[in-house]
Protein backbone atom coordinates (compact mmCIF):
# COMPACT_ATOMS: atom_id res chain seq x y z
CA UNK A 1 -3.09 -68.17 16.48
CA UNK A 2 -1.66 -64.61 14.89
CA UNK A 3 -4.81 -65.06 12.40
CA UNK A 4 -7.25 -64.52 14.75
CA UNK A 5 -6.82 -61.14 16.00
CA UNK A 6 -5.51 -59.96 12.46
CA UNK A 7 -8.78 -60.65 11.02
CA UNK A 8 -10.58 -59.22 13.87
CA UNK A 9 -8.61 -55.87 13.80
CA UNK A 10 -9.62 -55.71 10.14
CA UNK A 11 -12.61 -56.32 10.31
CA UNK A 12 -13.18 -53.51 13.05
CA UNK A 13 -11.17 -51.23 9.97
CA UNK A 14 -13.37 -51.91 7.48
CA UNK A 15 -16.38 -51.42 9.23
CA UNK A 16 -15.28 -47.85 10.85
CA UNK A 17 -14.05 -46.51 6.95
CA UNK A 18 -17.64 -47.86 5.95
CA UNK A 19 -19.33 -46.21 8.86
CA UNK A 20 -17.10 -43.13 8.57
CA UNK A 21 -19.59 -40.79 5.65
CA UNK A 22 -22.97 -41.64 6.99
CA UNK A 23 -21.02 -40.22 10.78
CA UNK A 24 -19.76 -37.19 9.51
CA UNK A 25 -22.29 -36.22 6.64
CA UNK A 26 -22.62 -32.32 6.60
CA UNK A 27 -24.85 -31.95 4.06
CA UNK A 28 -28.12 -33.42 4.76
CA UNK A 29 -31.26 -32.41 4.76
CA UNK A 30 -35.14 -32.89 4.75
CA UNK A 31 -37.51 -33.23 1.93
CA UNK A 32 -40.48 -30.39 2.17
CA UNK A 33 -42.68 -28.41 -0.13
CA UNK A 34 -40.75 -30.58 -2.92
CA UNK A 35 -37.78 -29.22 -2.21
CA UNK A 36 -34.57 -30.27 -0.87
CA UNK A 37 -34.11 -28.19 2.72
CA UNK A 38 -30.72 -28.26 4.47
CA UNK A 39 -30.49 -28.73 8.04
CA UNK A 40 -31.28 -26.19 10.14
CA UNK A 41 -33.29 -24.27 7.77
CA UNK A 42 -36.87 -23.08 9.04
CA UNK A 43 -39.77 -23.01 6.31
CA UNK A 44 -43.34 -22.98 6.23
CA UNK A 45 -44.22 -26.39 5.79
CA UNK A 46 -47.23 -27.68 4.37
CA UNK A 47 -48.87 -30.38 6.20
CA UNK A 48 -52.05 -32.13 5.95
CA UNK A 49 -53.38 -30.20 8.89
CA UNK A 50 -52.64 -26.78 7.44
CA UNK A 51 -49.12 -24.83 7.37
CA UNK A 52 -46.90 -24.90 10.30
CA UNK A 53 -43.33 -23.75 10.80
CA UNK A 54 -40.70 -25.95 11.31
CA UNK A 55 -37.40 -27.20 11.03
CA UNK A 56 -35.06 -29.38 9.61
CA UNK A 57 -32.95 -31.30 12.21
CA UNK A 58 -31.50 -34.45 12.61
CA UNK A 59 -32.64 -37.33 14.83
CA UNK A 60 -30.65 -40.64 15.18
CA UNK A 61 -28.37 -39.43 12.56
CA UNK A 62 -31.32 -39.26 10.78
CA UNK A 63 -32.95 -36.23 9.24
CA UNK A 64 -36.73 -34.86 10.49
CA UNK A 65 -39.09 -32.05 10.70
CA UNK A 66 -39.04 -30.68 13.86
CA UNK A 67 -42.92 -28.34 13.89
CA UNK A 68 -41.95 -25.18 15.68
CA UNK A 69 -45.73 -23.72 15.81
CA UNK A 70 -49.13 -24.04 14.64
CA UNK A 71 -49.26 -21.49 12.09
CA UNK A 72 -46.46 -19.61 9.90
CA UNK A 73 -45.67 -15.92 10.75
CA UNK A 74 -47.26 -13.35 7.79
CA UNK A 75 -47.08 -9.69 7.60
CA UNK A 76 -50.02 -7.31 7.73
CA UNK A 77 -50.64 -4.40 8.41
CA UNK A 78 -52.46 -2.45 11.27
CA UNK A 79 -56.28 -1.62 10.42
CA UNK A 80 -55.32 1.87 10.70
CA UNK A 81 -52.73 2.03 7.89
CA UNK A 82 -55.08 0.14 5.84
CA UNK A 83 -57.80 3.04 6.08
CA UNK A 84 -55.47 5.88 5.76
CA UNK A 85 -54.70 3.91 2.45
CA UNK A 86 -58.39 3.53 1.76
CA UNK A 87 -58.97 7.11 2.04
CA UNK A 88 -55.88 8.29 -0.12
C-alpha cells in the first residue's frame, strides 16, 4: 500500500509547518508591572513580597520571570554630600 506512507509523510508536514511559529517565535515576552516586557529585559518587578529584580526569559519555550535579587538597585547619595547640601 503507496497510501500508507503518503499519508504518514503528510501528516509529519503538516504538523512541523504548524509547529514551525510557536519554535522560532522571536518576539515574546513576559507580562509585568502591566506591561508587555520582551525577553531578556531586566525590570523591577513588583511582587507580592516587595520589589525584586528580575528577568524575562524563556522556559520550555515558554516565557517566565527569572528573580535576579531581593531588592532593586536605587541611587543615593553618600551622607556626606547630603550635608554639604544641607549646609549650602
Amino acid at each position: 500500500m503507496v497510501l500508507r506512507p503518503v499519508l504518514l509523510s503528510s501528516i509529519v508536514l503538516a504538523m512541523a509547518i504548524l509547529a514551525h511559529p510557536a519554535l522560532s517565535a522571536n518576539n515574546c515576552s513576559c507580562r509585568g508591572n502591566g506591561e508587555d516586557i520582551p525577553e531578556g529585559q531586566t525590570i523591577c518587578l513588583k511582587t507580592a513580597s516587595g520589589a525584586k529584580l528580575a528577568r524575562c526569559e524563556r522556559v520550555l519555550n515558554n516565557t517566565s520571570w527569572k528573580i535576579l535579587g531581593n531588592e532593586c538597585p536605587t541611587a543615593s547619595l553618600p551622607q556626606s554630600a547630603i550635608r554639604q547640601f544641607d549646609q549650602g
